[in-house]
N, C-alpha and C. Protein backbone atom coordinates (compact mmCIF):
# COMPACT_ATOMS: atom_id res chain seq x y z
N UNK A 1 45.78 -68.03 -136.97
CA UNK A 1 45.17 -67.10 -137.90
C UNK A 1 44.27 -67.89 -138.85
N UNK A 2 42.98 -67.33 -139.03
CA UNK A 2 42.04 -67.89 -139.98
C UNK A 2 42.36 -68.30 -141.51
N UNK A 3 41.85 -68.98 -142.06
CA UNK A 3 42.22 -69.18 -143.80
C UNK A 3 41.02 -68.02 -144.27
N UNK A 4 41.40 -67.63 -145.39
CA UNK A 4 40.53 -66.90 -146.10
C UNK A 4 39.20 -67.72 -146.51
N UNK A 5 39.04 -68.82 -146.69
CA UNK A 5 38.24 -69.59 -146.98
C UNK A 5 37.24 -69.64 -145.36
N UNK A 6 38.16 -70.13 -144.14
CA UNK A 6 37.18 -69.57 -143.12
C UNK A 6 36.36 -68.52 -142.80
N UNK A 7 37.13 -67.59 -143.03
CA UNK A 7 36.79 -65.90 -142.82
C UNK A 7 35.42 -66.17 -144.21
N UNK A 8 35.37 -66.32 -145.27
CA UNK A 8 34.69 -66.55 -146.26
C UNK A 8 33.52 -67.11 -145.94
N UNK A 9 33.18 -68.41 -145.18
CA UNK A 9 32.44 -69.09 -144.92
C UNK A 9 31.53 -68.46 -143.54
N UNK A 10 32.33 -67.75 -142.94
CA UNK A 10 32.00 -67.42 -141.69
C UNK A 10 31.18 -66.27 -141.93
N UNK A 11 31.41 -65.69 -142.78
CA UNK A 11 30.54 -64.47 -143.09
C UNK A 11 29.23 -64.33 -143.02
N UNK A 12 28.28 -63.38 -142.94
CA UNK A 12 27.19 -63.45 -142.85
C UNK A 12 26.49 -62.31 -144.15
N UNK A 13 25.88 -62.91 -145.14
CA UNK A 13 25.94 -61.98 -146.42
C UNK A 13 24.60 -61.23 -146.16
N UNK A 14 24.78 -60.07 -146.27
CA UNK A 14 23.14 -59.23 -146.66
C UNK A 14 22.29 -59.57 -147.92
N UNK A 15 21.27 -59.29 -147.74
CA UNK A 15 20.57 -59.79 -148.91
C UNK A 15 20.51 -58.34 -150.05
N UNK A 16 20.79 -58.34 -151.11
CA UNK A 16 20.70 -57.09 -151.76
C UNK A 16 19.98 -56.28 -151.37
N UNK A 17 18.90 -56.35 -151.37
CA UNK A 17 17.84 -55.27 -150.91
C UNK A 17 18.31 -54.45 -149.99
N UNK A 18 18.87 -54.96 -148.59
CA UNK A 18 19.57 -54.29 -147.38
C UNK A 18 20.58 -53.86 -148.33
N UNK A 19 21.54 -54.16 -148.93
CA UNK A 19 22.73 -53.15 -149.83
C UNK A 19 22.03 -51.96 -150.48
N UNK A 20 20.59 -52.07 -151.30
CA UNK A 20 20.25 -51.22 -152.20
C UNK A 20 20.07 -49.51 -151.18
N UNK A 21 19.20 -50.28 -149.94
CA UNK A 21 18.63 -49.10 -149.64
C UNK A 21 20.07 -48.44 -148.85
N UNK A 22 20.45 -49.07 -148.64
CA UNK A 22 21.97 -47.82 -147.86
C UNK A 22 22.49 -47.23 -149.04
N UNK A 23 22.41 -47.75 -150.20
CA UNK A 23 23.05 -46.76 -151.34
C UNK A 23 21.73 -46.18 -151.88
N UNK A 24 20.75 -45.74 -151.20
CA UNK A 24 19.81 -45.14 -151.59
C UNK A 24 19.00 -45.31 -152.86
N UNK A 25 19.43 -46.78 -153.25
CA UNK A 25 18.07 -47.46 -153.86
C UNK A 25 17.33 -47.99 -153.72
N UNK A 26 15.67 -47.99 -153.92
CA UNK A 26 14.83 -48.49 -153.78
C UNK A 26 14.57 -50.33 -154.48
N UNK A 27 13.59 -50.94 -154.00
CA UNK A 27 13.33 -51.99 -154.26
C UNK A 27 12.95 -52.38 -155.48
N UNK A 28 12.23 -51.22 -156.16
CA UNK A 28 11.39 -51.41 -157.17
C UNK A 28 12.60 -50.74 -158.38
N UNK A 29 13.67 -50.77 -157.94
CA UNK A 29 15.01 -50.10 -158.84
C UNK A 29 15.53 -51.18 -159.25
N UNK A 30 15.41 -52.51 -158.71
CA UNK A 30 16.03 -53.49 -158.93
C UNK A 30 15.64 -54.47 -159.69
N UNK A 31 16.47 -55.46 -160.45
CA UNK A 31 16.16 -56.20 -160.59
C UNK A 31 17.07 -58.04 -160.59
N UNK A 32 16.30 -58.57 -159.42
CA UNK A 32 17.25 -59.63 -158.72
C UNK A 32 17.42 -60.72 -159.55
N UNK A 33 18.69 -61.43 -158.86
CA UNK A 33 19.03 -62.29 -159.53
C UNK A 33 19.18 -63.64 -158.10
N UNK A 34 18.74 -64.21 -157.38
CA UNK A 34 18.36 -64.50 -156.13
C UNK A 34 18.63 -63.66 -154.79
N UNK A 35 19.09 -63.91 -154.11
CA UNK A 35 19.30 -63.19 -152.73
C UNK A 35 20.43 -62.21 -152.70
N UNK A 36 21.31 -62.61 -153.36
CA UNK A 36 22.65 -61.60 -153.10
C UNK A 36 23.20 -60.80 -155.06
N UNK A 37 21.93 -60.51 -155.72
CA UNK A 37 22.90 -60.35 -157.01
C UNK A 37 21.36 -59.27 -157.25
N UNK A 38 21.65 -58.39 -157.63
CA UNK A 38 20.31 -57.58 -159.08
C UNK A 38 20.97 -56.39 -159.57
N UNK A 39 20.50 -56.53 -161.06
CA UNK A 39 20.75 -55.70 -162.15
C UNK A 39 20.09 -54.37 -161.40
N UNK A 40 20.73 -53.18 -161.69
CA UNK A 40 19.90 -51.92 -161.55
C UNK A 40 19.09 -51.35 -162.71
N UNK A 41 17.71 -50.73 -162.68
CA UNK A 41 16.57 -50.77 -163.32
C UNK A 41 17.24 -49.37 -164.42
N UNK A 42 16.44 -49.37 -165.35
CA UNK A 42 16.51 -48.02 -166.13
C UNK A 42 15.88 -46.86 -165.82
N UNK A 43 14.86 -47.45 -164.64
CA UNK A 43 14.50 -46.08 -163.95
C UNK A 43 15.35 -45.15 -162.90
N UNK A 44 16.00 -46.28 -162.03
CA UNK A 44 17.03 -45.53 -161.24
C UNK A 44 17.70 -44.56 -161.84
N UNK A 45 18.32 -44.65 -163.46
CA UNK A 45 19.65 -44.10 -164.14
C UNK A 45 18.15 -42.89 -164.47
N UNK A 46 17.22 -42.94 -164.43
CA UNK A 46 16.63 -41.79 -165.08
C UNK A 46 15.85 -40.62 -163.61
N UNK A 47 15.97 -41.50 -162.69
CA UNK A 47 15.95 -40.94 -160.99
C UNK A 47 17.27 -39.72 -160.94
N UNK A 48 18.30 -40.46 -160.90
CA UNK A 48 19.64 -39.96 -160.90
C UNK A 48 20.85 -39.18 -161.96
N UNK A 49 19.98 -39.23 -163.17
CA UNK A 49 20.84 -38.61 -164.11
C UNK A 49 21.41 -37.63 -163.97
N UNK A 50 20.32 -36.73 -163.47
CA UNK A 50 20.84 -35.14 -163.40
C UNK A 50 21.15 -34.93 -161.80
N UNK A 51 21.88 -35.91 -161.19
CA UNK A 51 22.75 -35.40 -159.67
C UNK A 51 23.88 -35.21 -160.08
N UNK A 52 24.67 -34.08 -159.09
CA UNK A 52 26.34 -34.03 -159.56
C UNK A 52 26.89 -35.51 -159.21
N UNK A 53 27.94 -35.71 -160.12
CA UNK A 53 28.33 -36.72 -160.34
C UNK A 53 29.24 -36.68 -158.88
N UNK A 54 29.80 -37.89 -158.58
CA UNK A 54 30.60 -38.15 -157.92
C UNK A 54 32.01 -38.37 -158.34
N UNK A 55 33.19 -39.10 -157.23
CA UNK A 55 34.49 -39.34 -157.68
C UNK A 55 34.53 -40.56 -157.90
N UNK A 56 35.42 -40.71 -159.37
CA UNK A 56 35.77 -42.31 -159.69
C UNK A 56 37.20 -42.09 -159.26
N UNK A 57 37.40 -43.40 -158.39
CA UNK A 57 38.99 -43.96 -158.77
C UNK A 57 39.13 -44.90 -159.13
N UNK A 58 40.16 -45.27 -160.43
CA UNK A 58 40.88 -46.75 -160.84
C UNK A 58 42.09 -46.86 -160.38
N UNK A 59 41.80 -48.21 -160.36
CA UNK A 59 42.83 -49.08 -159.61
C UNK A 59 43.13 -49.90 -160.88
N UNK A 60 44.52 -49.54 -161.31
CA UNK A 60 44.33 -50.37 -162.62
C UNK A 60 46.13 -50.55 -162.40
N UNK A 61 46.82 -51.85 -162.96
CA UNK A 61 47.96 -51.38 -163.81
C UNK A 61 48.84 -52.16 -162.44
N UNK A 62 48.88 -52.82 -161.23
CA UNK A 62 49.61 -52.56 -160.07
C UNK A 62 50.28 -54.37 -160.47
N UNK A 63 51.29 -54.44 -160.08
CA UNK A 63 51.91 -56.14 -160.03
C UNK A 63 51.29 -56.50 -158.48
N UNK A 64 50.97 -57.56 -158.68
CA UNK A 64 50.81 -58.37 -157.54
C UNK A 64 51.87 -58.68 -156.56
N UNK A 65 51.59 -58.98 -155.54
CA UNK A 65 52.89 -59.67 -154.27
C UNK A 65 52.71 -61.14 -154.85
N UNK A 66 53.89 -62.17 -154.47
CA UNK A 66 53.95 -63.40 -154.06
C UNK A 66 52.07 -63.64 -153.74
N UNK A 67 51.67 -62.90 -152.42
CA UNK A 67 50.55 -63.53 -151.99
C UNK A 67 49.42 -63.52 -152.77
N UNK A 68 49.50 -62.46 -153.47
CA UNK A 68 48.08 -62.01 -154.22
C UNK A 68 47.75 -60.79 -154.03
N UNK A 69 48.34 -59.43 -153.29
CA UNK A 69 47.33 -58.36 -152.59
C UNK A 69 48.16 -57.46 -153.89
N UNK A 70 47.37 -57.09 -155.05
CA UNK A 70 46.87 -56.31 -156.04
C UNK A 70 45.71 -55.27 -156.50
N UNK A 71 44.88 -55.48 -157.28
CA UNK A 71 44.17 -54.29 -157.53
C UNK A 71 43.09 -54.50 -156.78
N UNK A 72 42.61 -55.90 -156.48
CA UNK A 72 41.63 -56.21 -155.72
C UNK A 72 41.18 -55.54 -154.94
N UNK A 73 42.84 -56.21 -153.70
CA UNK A 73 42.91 -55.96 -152.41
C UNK A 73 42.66 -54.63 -152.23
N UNK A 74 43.61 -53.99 -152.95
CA UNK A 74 43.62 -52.60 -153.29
C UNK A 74 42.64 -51.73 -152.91
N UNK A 75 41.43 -51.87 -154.52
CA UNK A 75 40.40 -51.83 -153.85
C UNK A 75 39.69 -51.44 -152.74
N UNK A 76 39.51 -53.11 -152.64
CA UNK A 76 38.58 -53.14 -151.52
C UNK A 76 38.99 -52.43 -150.16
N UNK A 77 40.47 -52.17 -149.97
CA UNK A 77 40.76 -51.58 -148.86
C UNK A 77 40.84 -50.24 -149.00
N UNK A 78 40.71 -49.64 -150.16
CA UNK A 78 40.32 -47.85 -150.81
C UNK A 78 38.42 -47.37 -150.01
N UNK A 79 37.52 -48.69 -150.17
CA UNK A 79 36.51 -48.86 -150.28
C UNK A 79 36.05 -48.10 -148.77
N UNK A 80 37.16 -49.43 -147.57
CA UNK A 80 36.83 -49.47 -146.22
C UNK A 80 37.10 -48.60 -145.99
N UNK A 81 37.98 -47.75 -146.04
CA UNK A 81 38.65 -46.39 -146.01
C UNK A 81 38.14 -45.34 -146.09
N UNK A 82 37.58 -45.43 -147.38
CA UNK A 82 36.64 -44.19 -147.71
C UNK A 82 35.00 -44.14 -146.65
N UNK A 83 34.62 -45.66 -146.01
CA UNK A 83 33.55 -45.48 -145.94
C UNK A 83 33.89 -44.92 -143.83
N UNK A 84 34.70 -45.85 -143.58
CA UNK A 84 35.29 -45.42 -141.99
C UNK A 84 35.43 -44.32 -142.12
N UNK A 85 36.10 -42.97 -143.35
CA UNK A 85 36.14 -41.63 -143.09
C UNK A 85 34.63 -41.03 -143.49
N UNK A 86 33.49 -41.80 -143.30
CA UNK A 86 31.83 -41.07 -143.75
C UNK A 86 31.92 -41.22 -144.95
N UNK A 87 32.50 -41.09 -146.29
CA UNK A 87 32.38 -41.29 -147.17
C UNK A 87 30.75 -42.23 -147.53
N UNK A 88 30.06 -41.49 -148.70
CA UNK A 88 30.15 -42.93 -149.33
C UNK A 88 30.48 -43.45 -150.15
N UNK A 89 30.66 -44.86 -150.21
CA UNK A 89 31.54 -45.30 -150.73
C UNK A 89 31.13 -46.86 -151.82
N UNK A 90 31.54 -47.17 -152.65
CA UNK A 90 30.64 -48.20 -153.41
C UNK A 90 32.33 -48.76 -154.09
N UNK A 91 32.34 -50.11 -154.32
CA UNK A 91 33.33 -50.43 -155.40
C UNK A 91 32.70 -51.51 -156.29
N UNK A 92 33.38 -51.32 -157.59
CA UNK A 92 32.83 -52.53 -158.43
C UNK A 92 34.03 -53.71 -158.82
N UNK A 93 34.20 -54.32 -158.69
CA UNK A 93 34.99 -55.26 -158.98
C UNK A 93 34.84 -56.64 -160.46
N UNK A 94 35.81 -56.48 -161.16
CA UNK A 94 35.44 -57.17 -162.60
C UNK A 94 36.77 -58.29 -162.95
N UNK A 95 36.41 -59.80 -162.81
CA UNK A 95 36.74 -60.97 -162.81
C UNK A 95 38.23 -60.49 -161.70
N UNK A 96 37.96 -60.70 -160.58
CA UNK A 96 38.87 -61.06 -159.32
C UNK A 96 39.56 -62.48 -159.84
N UNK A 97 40.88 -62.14 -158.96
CA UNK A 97 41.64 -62.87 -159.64
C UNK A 97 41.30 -64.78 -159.22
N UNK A 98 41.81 -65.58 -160.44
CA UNK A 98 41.77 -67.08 -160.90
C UNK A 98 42.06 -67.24 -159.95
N UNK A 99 43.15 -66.69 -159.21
CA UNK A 99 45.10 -67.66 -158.55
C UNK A 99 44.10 -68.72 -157.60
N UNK A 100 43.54 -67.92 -157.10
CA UNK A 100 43.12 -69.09 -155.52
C UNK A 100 42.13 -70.58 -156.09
N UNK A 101 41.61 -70.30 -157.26
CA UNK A 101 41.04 -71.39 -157.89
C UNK A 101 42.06 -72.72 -157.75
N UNK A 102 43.33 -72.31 -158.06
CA UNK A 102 44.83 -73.11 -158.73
C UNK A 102 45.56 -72.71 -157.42
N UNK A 103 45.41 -72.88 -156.79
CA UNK A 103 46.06 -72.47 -154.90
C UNK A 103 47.54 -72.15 -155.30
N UNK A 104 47.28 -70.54 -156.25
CA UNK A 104 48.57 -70.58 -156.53
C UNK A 104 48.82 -69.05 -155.47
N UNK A 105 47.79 -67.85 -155.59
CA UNK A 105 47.75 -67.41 -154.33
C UNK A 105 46.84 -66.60 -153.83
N UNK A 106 46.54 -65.54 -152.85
CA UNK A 106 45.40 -64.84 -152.37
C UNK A 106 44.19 -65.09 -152.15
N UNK A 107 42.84 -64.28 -151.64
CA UNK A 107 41.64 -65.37 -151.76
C UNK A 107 40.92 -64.38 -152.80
N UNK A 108 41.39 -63.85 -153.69
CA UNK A 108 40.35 -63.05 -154.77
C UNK A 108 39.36 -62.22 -153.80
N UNK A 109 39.28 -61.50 -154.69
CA UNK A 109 38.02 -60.36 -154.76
C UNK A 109 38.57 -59.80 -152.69
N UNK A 110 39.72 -59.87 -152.75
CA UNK A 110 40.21 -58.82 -152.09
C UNK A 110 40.69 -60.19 -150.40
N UNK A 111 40.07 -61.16 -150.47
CA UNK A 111 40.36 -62.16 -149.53
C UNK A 111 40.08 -61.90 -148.24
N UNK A 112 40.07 -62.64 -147.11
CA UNK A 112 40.22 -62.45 -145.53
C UNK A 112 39.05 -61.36 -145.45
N UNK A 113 39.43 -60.56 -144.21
CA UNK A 113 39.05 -59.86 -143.67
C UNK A 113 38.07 -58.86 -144.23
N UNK A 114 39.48 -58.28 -145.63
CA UNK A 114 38.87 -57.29 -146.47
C UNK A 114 37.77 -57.64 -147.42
N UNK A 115 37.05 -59.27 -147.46
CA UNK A 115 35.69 -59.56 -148.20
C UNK A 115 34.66 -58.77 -147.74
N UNK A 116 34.84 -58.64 -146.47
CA UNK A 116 33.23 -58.40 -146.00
C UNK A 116 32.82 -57.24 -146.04
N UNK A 117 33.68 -56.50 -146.43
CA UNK A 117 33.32 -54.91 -147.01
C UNK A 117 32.08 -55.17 -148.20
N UNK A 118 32.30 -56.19 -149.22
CA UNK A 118 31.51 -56.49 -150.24
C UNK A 118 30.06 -56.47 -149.78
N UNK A 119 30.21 -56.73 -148.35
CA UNK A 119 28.62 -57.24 -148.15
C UNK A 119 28.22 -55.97 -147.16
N UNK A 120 28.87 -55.24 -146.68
CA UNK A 120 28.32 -54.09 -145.45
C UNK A 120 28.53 -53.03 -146.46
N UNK A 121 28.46 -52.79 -147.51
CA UNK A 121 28.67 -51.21 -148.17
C UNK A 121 27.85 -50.42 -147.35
């Protein structure tokens, strides 16, 4: 079985732009921060203000396992879920956990397998 760090490395990341337009933003909505990072513009929020809103869920509040699979994992596997049933589907994720810094456990921001959701939204 792979390390999360393999699975990690092995990945193949989209470049934002390919993320923007499947969530139906444009290029000129953005604003990048190199290949894989951009702020969204103040025009988009004024594109989209008046659409019905969508569903939020939080993932907040859960204890971790021994390994690490918490709100992250959580998450990110709410994400795959929603998008395999047509959904669409978007997650935001805010400071994933230290542990794997200090190989104490998990691979953050959801680890293994379940990373690459981050990059195919």
């Amino acid at each position: 079985m792979k390390t999360d760090i393999q699975i990690a490395q092995e990945a193949e990341m989209k470049h934002i732009k390919e993320v923007a337009v499947q969530a139906g933003i444009s290029e000129d909505e953005l604003e990048f921060y190199g290949k894989y990072k951009a702020k969204l513009s103040d025009e988009l929020w004024n594109r989209i203000k008046d659409n019905e809103d969508g569903k939020l869920v939080l993932v907040t509040a859960i204890n971790p396992t021994p390994a690490g699979e918490g709100k992250t994992t959580t998450s990110v596997g709410l994400g795959q879920a929603f998008a395999k049933l047509g959904k669409k589907a978007m997650i935001a994720l805010r400071e994933p956990s230290l542990g794997p810094c200090f190989g104490i456990k998990g691979g953050a921001a959801g680890g293994g397998y379940a990373r690459s959701f981050l990059w195919k939204i």
